[in-house]
Protein backbone atom coordinates (compact mmCIF):
# COMPACT_ATOMS: atom_id res chain seq x y z
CA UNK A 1 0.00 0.00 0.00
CA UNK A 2 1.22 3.56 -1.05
CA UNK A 3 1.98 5.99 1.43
CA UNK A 4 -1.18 8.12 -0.46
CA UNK A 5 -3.39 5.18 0.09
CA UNK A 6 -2.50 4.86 3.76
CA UNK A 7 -2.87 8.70 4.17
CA UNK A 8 -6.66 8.62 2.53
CA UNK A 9 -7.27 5.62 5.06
CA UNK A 10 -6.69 7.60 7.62
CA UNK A 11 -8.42 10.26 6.58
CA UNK A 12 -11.73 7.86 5.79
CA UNK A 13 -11.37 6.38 9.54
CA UNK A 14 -10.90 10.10 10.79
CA UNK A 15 -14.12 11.28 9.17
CA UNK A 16 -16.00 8.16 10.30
CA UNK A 17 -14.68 8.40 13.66
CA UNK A 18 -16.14 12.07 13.97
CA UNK A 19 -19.47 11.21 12.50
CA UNK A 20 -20.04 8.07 14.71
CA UNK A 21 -18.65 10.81 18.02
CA UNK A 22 -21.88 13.03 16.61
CA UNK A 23 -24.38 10.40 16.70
CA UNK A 24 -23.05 9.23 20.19
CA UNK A 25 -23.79 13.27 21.37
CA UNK A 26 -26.58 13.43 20.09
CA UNK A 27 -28.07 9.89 21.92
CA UNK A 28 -26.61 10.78 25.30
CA UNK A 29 -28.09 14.71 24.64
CA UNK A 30 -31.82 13.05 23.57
CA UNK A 31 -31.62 10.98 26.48
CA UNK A 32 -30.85 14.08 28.66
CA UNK A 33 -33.60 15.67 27.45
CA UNK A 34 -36.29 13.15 28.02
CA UNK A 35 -34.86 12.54 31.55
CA UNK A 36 -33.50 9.36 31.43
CA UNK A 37 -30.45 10.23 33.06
CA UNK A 38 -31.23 11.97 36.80
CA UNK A 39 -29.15 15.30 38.29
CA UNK A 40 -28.41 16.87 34.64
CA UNK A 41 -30.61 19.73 33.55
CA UNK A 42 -32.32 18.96 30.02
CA UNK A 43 -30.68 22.61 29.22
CA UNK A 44 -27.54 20.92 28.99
CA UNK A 45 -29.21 18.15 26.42
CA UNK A 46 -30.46 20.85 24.05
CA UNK A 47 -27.05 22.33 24.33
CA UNK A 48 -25.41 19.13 23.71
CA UNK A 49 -27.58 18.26 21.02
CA UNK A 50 -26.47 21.53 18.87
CA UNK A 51 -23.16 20.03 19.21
CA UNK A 52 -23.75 17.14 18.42
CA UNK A 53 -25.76 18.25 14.91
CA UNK A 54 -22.45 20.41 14.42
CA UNK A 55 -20.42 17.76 15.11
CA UNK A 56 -22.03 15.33 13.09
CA UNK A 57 -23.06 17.13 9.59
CA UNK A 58 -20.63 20.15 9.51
CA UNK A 59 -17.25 18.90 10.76
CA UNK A 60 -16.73 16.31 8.72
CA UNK A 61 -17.60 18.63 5.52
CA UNK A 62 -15.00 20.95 7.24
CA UNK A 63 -12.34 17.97 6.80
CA UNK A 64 -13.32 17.27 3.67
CA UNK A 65 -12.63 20.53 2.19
CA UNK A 66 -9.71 20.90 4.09
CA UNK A 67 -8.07 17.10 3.00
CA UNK A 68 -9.30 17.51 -0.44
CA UNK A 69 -6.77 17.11 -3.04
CA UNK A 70 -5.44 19.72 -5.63
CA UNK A 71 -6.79 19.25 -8.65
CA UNK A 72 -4.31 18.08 -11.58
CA UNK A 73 -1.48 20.62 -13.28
CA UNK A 74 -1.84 20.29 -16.75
């Protein structure tokens, strides 16, 4: 494997990583909210559920954009 295929691997597990991280924010902040978990304010789940929206749709887009390759010199 090339050192540009291991890099884009990376990258792939990076991106998945941070997506699966905003789905696990935004389970823990829905079950804040409906009170399954006792002593935390359901303020804090609608805060943590912005996050974990943020975290979720526009992060990842962010690395994209930022990894994306140059496109070809011709």
């Amino acid at each position: 494997m090339s050192p540009a295929d291991q890099l884009a691997r990376k990258r792939f597990f990076i991106i998945g990583a941070v997506r699966l991280a905003g789905a696990v924010t935004i389970a823990l902040a829905v079950a804040i909210t409906y009170g399954r978990i006792d002593g935390v304010p359901g303020e804090v789940g609608y805060g943590l559920l912005a996050l974990g929206v943020i975290e979720m749709v526009v992060l990842p887009q962010l690395l994209v954009g930022r990894w994306k390759s140059p496109p070809p010199q011709e």
